[in-house]
Protein backbone atom coordinates (compact mmCIF):
# COMPACT_ATOMS: atom_id res chain seq x y z
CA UNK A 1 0.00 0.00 0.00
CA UNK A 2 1.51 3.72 -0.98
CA UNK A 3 0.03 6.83 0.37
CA UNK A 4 1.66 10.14 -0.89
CA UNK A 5 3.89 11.76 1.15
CA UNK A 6 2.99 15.15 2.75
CA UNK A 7 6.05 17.24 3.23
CA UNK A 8 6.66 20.11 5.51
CA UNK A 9 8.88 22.67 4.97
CA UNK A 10 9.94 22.95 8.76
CA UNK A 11 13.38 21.47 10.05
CA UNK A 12 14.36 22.09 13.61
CA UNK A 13 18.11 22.79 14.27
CA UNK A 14 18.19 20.48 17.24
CA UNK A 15 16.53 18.43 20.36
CA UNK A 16 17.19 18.24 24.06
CA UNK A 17 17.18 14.84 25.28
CA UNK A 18 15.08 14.49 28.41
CA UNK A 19 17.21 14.77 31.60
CA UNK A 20 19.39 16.94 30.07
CA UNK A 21 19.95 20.25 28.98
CA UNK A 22 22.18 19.24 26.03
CA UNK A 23 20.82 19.96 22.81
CA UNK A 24 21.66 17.18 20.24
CA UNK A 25 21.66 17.79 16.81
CA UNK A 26 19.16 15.67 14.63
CA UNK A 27 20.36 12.69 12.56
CA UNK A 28 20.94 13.24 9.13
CA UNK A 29 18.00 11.32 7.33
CA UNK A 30 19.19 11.36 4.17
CA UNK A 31 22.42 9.21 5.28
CA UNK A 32 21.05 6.73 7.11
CA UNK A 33 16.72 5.64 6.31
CA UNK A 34 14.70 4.18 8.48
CA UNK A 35 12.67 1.64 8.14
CA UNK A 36 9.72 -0.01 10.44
CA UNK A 37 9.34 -3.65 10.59
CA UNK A 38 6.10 -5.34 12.33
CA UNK A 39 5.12 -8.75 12.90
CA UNK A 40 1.73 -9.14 13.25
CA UNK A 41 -0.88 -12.24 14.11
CA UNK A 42 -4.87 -11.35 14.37
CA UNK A 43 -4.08 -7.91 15.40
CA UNK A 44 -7.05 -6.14 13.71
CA UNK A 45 -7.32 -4.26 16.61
CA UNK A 46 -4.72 -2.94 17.85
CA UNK A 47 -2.73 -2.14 14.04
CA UNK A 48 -4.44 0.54 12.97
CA UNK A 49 -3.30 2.47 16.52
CA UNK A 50 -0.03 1.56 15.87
CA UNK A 51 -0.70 3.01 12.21
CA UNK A 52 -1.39 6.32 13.89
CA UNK A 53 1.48 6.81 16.00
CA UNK A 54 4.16 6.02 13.19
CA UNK A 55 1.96 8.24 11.02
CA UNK A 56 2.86 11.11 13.49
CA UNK A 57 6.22 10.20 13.94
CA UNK A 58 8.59 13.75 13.78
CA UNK A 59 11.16 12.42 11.23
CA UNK A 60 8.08 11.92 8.62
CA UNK A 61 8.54 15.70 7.81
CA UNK A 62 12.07 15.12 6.82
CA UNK A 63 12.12 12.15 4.93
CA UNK A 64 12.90 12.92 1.11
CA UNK A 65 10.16 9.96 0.66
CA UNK A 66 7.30 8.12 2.47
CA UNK A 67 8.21 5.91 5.51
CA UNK A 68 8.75 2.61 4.84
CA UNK A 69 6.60 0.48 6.78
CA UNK A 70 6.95 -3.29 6.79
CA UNK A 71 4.23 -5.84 8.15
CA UNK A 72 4.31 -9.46 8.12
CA UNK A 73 1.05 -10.75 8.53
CA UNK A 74 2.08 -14.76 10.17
CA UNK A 75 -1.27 -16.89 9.78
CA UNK A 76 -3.37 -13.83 10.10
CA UNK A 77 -7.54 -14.81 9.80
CA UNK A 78 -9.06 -11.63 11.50
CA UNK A 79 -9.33 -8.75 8.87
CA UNK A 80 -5.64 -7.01 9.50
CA UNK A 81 -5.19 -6.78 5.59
CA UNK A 82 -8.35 -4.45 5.11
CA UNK A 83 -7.99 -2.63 8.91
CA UNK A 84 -3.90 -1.61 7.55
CA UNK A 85 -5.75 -0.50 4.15
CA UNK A 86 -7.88 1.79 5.88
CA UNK A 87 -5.23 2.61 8.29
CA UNK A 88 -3.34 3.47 5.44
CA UNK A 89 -5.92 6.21 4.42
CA UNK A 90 -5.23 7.97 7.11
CA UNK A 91 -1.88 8.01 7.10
CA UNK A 92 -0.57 9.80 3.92
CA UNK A 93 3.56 10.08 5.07
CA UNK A 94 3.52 6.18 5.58
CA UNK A 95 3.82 3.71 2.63
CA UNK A 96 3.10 0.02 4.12
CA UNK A 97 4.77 -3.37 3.07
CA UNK A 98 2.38 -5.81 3.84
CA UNK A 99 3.41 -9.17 3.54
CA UNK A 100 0.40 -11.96 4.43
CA UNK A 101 2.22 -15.45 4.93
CA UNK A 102 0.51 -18.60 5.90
CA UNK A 103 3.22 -20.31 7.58
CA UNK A 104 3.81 -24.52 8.23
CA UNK A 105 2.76 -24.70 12.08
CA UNK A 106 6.06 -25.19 13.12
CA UNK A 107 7.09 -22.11 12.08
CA UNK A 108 4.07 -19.65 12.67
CA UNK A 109 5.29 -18.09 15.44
CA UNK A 110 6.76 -14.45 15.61
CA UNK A 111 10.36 -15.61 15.26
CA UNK A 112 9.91 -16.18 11.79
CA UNK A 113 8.03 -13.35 11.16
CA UNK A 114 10.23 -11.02 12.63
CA UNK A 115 13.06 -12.23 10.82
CA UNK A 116 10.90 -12.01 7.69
CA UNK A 117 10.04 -8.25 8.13
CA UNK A 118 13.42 -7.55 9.17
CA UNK A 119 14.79 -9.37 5.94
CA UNK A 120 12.55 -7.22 3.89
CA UNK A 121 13.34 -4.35 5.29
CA UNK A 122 17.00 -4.38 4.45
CA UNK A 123 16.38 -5.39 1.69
CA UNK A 124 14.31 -2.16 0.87
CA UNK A 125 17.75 0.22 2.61
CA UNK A 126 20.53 -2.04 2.82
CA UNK A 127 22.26 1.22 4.40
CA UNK A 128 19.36 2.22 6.45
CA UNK A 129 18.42 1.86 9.98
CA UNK A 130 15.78 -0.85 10.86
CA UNK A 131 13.48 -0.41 13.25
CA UNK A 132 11.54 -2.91 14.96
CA UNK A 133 8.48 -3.06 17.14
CA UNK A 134 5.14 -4.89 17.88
CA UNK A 135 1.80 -4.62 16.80
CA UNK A 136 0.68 -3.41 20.04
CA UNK A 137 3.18 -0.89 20.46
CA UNK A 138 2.39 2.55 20.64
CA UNK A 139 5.86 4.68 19.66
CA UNK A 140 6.50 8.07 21.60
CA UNK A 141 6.33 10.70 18.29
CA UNK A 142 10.04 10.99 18.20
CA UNK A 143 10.80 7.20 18.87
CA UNK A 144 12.33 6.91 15.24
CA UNK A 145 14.44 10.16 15.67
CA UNK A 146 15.66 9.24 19.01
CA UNK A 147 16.47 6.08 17.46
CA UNK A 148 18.47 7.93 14.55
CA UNK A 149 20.06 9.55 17.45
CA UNK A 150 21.84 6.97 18.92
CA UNK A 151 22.68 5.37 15.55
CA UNK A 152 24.71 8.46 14.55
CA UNK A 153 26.07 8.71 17.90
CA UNK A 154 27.63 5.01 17.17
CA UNK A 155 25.46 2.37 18.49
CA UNK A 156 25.27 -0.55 16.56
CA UNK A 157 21.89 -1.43 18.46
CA UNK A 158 19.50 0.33 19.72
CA UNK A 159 16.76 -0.63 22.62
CA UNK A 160 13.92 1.17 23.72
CA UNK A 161 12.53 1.59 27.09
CA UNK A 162 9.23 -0.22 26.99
CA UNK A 163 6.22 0.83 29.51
CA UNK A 164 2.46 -0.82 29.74
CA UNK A 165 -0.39 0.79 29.16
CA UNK A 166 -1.42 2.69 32.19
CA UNK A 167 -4.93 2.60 31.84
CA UNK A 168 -4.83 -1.07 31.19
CA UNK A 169 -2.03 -1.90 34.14
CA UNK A 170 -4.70 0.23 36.27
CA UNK A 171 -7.47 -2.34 35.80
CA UNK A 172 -5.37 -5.09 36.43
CA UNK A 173 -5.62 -3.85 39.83
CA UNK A 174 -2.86 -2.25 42.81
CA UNK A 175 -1.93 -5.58 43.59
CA UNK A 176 -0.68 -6.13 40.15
CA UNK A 177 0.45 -2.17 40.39
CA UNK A 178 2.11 -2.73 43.58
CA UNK A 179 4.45 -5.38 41.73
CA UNK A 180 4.90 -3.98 39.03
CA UNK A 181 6.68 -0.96 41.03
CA UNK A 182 8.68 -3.40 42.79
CA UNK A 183 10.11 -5.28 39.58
CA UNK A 184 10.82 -1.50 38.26
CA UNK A 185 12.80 -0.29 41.02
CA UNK A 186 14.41 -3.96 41.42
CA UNK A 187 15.48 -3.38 37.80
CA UNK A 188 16.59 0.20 37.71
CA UNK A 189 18.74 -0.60 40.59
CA UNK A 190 20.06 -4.15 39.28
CA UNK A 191 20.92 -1.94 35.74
CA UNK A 192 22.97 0.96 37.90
CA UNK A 193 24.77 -1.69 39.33
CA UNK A 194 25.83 -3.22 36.20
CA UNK A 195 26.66 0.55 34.97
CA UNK A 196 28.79 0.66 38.29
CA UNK A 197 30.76 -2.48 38.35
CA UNK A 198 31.05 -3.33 34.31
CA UNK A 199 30.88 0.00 32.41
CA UNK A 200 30.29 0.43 28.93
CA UNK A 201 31.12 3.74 27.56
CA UNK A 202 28.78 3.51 24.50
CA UNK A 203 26.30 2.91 26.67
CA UNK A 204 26.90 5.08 29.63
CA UNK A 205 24.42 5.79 32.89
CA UNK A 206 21.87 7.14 33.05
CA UNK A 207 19.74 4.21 30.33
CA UNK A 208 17.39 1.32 30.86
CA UNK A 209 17.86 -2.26 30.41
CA UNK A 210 15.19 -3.08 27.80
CA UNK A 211 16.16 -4.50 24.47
CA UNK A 212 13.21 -6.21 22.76
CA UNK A 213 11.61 -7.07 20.09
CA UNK A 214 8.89 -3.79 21.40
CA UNK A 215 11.36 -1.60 19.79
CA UNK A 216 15.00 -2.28 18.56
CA UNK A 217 17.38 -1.01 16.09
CA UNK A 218 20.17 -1.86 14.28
CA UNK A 219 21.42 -0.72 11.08
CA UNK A 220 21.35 -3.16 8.19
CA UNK A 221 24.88 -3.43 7.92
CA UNK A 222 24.71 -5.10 10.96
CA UNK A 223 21.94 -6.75 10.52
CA UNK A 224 23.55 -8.53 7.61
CA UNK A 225 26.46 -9.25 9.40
CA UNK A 226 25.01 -11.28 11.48
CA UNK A 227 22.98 -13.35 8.68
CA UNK A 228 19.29 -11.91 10.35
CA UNK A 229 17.40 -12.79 13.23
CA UNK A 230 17.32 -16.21 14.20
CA UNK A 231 13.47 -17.46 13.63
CA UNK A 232 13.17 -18.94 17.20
CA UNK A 233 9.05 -19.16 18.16
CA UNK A 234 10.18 -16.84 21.07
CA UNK A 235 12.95 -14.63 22.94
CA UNK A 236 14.01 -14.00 19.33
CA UNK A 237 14.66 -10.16 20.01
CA UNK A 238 17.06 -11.97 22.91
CA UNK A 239 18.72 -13.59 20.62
CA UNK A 240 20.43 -11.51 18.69
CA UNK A 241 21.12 -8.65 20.95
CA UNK A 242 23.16 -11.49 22.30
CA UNK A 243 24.60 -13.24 19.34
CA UNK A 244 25.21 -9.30 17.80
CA UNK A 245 27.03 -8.29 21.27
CA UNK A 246 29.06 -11.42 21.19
CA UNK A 247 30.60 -10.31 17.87
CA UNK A 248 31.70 -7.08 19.36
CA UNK A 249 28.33 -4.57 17.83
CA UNK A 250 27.68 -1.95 20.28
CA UNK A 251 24.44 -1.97 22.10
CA UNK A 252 22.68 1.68 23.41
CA UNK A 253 19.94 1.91 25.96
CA UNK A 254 18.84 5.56 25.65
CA UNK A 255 15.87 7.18 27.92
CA UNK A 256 14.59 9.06 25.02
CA UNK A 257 13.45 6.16 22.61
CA UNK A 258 10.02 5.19 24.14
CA UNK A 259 7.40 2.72 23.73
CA UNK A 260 4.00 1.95 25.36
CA UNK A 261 2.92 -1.57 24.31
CA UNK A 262 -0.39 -3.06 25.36
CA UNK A 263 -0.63 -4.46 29.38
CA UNK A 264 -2.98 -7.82 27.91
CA UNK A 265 -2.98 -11.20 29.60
CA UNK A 266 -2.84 -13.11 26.31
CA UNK A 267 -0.17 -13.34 23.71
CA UNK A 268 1.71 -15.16 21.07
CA UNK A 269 5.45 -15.88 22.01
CA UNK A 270 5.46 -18.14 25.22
CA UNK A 271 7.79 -16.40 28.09
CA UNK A 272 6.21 -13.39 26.62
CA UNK A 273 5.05 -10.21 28.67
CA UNK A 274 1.41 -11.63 28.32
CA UNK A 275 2.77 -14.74 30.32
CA UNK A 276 4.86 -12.64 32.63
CA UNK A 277 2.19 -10.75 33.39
CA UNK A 278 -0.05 -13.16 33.90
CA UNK A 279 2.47 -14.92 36.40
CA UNK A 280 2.06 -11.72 38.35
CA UNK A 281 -1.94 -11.74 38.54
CA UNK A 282 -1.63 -15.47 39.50
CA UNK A 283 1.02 -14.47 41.95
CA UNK A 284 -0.79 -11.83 43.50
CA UNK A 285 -4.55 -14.16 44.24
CA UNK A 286 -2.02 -16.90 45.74
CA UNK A 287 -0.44 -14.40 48.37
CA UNK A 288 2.66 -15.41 47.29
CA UNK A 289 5.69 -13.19 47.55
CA UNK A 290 7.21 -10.65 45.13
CA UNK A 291 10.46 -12.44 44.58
CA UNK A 292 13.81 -11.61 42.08
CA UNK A 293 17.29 -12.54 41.72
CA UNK A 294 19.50 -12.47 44.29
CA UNK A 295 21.95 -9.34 44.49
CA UNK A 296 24.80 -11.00 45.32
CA UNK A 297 24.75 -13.91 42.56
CA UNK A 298 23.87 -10.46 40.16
CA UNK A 299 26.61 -8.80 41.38
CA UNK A 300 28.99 -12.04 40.97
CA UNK A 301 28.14 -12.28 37.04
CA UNK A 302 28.46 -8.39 36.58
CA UNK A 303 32.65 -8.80 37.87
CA UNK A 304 32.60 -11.99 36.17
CA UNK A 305 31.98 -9.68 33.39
CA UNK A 306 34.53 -7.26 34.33
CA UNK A 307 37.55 -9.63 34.70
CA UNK A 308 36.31 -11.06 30.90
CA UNK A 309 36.38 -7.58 29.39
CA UNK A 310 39.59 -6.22 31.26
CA UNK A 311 41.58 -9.62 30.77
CA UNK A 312 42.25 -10.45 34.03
CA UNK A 313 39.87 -13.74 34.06
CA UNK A 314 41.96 -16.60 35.23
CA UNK A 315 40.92 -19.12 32.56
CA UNK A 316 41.15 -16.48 29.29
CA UNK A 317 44.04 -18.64 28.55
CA UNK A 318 41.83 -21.83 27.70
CA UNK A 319 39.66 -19.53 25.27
CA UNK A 320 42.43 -17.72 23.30
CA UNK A 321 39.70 -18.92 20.14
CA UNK A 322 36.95 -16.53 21.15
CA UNK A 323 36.93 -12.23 21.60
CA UNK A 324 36.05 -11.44 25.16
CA UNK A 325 32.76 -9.87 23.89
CA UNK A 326 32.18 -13.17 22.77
CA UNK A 327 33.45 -14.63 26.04
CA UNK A 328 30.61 -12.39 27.91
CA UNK A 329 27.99 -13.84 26.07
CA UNK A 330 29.25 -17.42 26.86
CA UNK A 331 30.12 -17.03 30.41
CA UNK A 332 27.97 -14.57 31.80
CA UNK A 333 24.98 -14.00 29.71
CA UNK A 334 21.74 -12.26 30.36
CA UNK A 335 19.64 -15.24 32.00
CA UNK A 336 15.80 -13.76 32.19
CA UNK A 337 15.23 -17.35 33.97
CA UNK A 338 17.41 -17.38 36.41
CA UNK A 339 16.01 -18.09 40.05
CA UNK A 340 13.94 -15.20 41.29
CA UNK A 341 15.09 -16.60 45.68
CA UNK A 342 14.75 -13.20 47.57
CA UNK A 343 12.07 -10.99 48.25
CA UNK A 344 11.88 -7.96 46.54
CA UNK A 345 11.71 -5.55 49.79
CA UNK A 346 15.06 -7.18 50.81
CA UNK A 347 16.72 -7.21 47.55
CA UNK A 348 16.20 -3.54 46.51
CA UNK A 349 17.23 -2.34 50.57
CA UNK A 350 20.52 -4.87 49.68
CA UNK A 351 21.01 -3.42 46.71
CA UNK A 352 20.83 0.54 47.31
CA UNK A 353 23.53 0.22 50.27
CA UNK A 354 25.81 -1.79 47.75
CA UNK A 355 25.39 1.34 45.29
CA UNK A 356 25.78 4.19 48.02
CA UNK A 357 28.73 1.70 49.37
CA UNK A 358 30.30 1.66 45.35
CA UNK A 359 29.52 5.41 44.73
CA UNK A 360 31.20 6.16 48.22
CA UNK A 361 34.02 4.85 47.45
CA UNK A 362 34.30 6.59 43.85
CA UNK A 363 33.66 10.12 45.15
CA UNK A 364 36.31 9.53 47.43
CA UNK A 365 38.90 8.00 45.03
């Protein structure tokens, strides 16, 4: 589908970046594209809101051309095809890709259609930026220039910082609320300790931790590289942050590139956030605790880290084969399963006196 492209004549000369007071020049558009790729399953609903928010996206009005949307439609029976055409109407800077695909059952999950958008999308700017998210994402209006941002700045990869639906979290009810605060600080705490013990410095504190498939992007030359996203029926997204990080691409985790997605209690990709979220309801009528990962097996991977990255790991000797970004990835990956054994009370009090105990000590050095 190809709508026209409305142009406007208007280019600001720059954007602060919230938190700061720096301004930060745009990206240059013309040098590196973007392009969007969706996959999408029975999401009549929720596509043509999705529609709407890339339709208002701020780097529309300084795009030479239309932007590029691509949509994989993976064993879709509900109507999207004719809910993105009317979409579509309403959305004259866009030009949609829509690609409907019955898939074998083994492989109609969102792996493969993922890795199908993502395919045609670099295809489309094999030196462009692409830019992934789900159907029931709902972009910030400068998600893709934040994106472009980061990109120019020299990330190889870019995640977003993903938040639910408020109004939908809401009716899930404070219990669920209550947890979800707890996970959030739990996290924010667990990702400033990382920042403290194994810096990165293209991907410097102040960020978030979130890298999924809810918005992340790379540029196609790395894409490529790295011979696409694997089509795994979930945790895909996972999957090749790591496998890109493990051949030495540079991974960003900037507060301005923002996404709301949808807070539902049904999904597609098992381990999803439906599921997660779900586990939290369940959670929450059983009484049972908020739990998470202990801080002191957390803060044993994060130097295990370290010592990888700085060369001072004892047994670098017996892997003289493999990069130490690869050596990260093998030893001490991200483990979204590991055991969740401590409270969540207990763990965030353990871990803000190990941060004022670390920043202590580096004002006074």
């Amino acid at each position: 589908m190809e709508t026209e492209l409305t142009l406007d004549a208007r280019d600001p000369a720059g954007r602060s970046r919230p938190g700061t007071n720096a301004v930060v020049p745009l990206p240059d558009v013309a040098a590196t594209v973007p392009v969007v790729a969706i996959p999408a399953r029975n999401e009549a609903a929720l596509l043509p809101r999705l529609i709407a928010a890339l339709a208002r996206q701020t780097v529309t009005r300084r795009l030479s051309g239309p932007l590029e949307v691509v949509i994989v439609l993976n064993n879709t029976t509900d109507g999207s095809r004719e809910a993105l055409r009317r979409a579509a109407e309403l959305a004259p800077g866009l030009e949609l890709i829509v690609e409907d695909v019955t898939y074998p059952a083994g492989r109609a999950h969102v792996g493969t259609a993922r890795r199908r958008a993502m395919e045609i999308a670099a295809s489309l700017r094999p030196s462009g930026a692409l830019i992934t998210t789900d159907a029931d994402a709902v972009p910030a209006d400068d998600w893709i220039e934040a994106n472009l941002r980061a990109i120019a700045g020299g990330a190889d990869l870019v995640g977003g910082w993903i938040s639910g639906d408020p109004e939908e979290e809401a009716r899930l009810g404070p219990g669920f609320q209550r947890r979800a605060r707890l996970h959030a600080r739990y996290d924010a705490l667990r990702d400033e300790l990382a920042a403290l013990l194994d810096p990165l410095p293209h991907d410097p504190w102040p960020r978030h931790q979130d890298h999924t498939g809810a918005s992340l992007a790379t540029r196609a030359e790395v894409h490529d590289a790295l011979g696409g996203l694997d089509p795994l029926p979930f945790r895909e997204d996972l999957a090749f942050v790591a496998k890109a990080r493990a051949a030495g691409f540079r991974l960003a985790h900037p507060l301005d590139v923002r996404v709301m997605v949808s807070a539902r209690t049904f999904g597609r990709a098992p381990g999803g956030m439906a599921d997660c979220l779900k586990a939290w309801l369940r959670a929450e009528e059983q009484g049972s605790p908020v739990l998470v990962r202990c801080p002191e097996a957390l803060e044993a991977r994060l130097r295990l880290r370290r010592a990888v990255r700085d060369g001072s790991w004892t047994g670098a000797e017996t892997c003289l084969d493999l990069s130490p970004a690869a050596l990260v990835e093998l030893l001490a990956p991200d483990d979204p399963d590991a055991p969740a054994t401590v409270p969540a009370e207990c763990a965030i009090a353990r871990l803000e006196a190990r941060i004022a105990e670390l920043r202590g000590r580096s004002d006074a050095a």
